[in-house]
Protein backbone atom coordinates (compact mmCIF):
# COMPACT_ATOMS: atom_id res chain seq x y z
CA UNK A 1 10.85 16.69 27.33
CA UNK A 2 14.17 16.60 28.91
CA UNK A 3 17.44 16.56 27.47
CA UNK A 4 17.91 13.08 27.70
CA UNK A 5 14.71 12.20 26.06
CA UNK A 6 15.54 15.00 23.11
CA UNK A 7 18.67 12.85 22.92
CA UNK A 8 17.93 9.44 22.79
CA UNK A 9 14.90 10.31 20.03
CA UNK A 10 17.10 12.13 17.92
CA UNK A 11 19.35 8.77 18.23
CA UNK A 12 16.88 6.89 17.38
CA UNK A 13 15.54 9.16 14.28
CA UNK A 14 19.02 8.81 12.91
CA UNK A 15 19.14 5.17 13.29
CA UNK A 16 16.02 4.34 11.68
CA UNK A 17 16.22 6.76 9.01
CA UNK A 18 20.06 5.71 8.09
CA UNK A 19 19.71 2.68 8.17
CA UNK A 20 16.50 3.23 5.44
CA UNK A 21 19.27 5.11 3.38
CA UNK A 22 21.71 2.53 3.91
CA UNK A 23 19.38 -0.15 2.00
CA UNK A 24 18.37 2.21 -0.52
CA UNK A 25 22.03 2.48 -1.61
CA UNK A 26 22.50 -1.73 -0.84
CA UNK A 27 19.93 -2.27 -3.35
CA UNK A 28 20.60 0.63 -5.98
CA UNK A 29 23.81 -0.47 -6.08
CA UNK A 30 22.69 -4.71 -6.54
CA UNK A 31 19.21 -4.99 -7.60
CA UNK A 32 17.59 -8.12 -6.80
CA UNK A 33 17.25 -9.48 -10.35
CA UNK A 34 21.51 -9.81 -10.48
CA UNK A 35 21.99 -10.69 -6.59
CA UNK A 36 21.70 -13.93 -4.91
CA UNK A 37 21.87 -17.48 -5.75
CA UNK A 38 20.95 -16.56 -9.53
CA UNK A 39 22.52 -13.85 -10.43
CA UNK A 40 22.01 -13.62 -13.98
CA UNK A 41 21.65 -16.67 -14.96
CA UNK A 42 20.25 -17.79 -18.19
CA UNK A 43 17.76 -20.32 -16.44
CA UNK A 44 16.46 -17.71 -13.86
CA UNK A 45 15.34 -15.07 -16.22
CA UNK A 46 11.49 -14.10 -16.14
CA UNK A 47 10.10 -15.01 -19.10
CA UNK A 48 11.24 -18.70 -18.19
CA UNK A 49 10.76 -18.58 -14.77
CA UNK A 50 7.14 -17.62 -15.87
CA UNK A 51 6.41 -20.40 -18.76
CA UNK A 52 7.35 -22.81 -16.17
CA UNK A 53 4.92 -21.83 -13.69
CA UNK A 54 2.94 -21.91 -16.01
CA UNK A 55 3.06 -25.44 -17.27
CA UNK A 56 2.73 -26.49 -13.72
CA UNK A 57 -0.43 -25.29 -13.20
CA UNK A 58 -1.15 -26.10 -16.62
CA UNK A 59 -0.25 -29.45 -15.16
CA UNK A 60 -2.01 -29.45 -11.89
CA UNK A 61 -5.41 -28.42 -13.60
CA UNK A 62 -5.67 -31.56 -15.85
CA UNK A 63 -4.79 -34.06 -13.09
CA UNK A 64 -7.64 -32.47 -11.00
């Protein structure tokens, strides 16, 4: 391989695998559960989030 070609990989190696660091920090630092539209919200937690998907489908089964 040339020097050029040793170059540009290593470049490239750094890149990729910083940028994978980068969003491993992002995220440790705001996990998706308190990021975004919801935040931490009392209407987007998971236990309600979950009864009302459930109801739907409990709801789509009995008008089928």
């Amino acid at each position: 391989m040339s020097g050029i070609a040793i170059m540009m990989m290593t470049l490239f190696i750094v890149i990729i695998w910083g940028g994978l660091a980068a969003s491993v920090f992002a995220l440790r630092r705001h996990p998706d559960e308190i990021s975004g539209e919801f935040g931490d919200a009392e209407y987007a937690r998971n236990e309600l989030l979950l009864e009302q998907e459930l109801t739907a489908q409990q709801l789509a089964n009995s008008q089928n």
